[in-house]
Structure formats: structure tokens, C-alpha cells
N, C-alpha and C. Protein backbone atom coordinates (compact mmCIF):
# COMPACT_ATOMS: atom_id res chain seq x y z
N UNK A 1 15.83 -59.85 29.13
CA UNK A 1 15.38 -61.17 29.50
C UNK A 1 14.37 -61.63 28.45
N UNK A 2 14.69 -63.11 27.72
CA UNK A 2 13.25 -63.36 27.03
C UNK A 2 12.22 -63.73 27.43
N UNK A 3 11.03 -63.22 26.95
CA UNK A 3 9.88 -63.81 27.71
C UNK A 3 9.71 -64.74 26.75
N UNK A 4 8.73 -65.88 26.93
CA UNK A 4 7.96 -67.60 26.58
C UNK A 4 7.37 -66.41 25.58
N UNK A 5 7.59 -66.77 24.37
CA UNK A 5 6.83 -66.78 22.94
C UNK A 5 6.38 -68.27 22.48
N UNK A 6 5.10 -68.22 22.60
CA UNK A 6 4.19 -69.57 21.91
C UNK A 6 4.65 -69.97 20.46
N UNK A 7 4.91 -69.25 19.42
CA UNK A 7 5.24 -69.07 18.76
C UNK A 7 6.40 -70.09 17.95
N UNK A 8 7.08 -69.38 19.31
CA UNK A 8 8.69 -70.02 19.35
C UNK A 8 8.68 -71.16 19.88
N UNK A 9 8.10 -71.05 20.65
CA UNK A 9 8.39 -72.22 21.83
C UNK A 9 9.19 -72.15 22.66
N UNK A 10 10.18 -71.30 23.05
CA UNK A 10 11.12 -71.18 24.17
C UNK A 10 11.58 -69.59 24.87
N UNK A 11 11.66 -69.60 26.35
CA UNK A 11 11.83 -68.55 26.95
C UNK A 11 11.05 -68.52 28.30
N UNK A 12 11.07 -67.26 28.35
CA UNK A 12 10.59 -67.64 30.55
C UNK A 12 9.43 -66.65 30.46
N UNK A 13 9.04 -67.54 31.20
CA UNK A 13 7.89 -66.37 32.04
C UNK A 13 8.26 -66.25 33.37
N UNK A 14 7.93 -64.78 33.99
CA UNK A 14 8.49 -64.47 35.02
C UNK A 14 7.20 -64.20 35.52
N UNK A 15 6.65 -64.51 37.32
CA UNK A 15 5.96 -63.75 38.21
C UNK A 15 6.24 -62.98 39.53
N UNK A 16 5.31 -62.51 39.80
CA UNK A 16 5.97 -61.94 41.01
C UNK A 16 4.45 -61.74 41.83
N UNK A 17 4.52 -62.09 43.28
CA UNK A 17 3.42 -62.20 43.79
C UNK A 17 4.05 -60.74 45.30
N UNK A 18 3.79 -60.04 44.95
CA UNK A 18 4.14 -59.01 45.74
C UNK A 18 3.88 -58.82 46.91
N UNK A 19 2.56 -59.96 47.67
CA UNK A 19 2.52 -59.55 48.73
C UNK A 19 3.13 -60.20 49.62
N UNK A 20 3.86 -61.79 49.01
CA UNK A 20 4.53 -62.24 49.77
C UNK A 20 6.48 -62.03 49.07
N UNK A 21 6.40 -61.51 47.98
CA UNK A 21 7.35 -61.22 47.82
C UNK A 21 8.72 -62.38 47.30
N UNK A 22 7.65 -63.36 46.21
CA UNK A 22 7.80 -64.81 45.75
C UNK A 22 7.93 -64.40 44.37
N UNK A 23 9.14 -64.55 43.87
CA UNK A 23 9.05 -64.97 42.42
C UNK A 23 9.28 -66.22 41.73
N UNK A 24 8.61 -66.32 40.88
CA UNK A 24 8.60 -67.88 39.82
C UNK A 24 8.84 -67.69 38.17
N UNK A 25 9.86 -68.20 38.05
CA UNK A 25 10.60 -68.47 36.79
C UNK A 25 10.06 -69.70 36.55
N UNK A 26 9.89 -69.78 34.89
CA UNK A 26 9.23 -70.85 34.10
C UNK A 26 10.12 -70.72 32.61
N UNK A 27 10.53 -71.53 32.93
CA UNK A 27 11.37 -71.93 31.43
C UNK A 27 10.61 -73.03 30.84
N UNK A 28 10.72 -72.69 29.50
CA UNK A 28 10.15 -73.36 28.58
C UNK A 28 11.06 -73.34 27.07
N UNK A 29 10.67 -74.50 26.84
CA UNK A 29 11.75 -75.14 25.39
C UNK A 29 12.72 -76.07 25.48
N UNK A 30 13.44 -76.17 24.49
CA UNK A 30 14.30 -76.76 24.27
C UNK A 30 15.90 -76.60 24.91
N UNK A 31 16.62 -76.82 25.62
CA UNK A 31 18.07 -76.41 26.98
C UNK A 31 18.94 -76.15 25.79
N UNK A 32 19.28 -74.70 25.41
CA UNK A 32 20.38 -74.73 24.37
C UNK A 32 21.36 -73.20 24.74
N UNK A 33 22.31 -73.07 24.50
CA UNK A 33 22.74 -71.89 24.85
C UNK A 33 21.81 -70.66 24.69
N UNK A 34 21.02 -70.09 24.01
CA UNK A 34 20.35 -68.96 24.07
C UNK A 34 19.51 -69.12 25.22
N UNK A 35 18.96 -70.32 25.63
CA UNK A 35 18.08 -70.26 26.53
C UNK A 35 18.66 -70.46 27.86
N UNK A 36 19.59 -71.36 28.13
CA UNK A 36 20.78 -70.63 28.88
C UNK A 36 21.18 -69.46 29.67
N UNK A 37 21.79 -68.88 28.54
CA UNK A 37 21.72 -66.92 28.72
C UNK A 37 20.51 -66.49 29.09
N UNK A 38 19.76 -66.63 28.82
CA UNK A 38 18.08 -66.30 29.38
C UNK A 38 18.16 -66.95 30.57
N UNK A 39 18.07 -67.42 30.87
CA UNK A 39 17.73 -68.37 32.74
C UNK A 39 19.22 -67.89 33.11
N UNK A 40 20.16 -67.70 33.08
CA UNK A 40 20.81 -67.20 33.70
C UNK A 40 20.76 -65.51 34.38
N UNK A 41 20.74 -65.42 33.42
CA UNK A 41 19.91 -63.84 32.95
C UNK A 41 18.92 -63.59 34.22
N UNK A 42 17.78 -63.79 33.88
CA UNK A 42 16.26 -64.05 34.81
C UNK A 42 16.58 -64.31 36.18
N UNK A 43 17.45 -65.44 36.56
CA UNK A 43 17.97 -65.83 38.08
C UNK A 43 18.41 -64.56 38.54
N UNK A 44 19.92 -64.18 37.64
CA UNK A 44 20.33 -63.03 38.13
C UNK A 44 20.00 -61.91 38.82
N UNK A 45 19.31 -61.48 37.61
CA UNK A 45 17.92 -60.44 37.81
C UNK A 45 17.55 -60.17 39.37
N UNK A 46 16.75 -61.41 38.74
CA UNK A 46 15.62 -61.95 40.27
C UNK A 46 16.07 -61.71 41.82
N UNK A 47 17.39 -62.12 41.61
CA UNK A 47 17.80 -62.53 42.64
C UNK A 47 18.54 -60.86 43.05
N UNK A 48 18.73 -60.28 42.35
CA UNK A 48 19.00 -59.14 42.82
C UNK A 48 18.02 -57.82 43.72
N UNK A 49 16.96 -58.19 43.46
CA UNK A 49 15.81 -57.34 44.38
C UNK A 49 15.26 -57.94 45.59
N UNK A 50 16.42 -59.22 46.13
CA UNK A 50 16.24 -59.86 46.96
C UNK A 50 14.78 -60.33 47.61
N UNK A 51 14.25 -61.30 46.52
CA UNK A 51 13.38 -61.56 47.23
C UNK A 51 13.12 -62.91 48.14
N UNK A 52 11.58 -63.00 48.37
CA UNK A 52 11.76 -63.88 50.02
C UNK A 52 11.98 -65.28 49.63
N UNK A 53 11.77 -65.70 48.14
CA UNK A 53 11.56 -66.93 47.50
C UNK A 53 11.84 -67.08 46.23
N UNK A 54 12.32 -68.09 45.35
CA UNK A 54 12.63 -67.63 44.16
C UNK A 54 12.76 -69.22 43.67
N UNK A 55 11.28 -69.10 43.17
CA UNK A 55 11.00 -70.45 42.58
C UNK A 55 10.82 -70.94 41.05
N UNK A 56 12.10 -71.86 40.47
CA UNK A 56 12.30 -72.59 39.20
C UNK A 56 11.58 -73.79 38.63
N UNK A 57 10.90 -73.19 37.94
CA UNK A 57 10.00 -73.98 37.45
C UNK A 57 11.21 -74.68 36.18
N UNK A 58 11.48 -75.73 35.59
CA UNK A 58 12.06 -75.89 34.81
C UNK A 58 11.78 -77.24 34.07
């Protein structure tokens, strides 16, 4: 998964607040296929450790 490089300018930051069991995706940049694959990617992920919330920042 990419993480948000300042740098770059594009990619996600991921959180996770464990006690309620909320994650938040933050995409950042420019919408192009690599970043794409990344947020697809990240959802996937995410969504596989089933958690209670799963919030897109975009």
C-alpha cells in the first residue's frame, strides 16, 4: 500500500483508532491509475479485518 509522501504529493494515509475499531483512508494527489491501485489496494485491505467503520477521506 502507498503511504502520502509530501514529497510526491500523492498516496494514502491510513488510521486506525482501535478502540472503536474505525479506520480512515486519506488519499491525496492527483486520480491517476497508480493511485487508483493504491485506494483500491487500502479499501481492500481495510476492509478485510472487518472493521466497525471505514471512512474515505478523498
Amino acid at each position: 500500500m502507498d503511504r502520502h509522501d509530501p514529497v510526491q504529493g500523492d498516496g494514502i494515509d491510513v488510521s486506525l483508532d482501535v478502540e472503536t475499531s474505525v479506520i480512515t483512508l486519506a488519499v491525496h494527489g492527483t486520480w491517476g491509475h497508480r493511485l487508483q491501485n493504491a485506494a483500491h489496494a487500502a479499501i481492500h485491505k481495510s476492509l478485510t479485518g472487518h472493521p466497525a467503520a471505514l471512512i474515505l477521506d478523498l
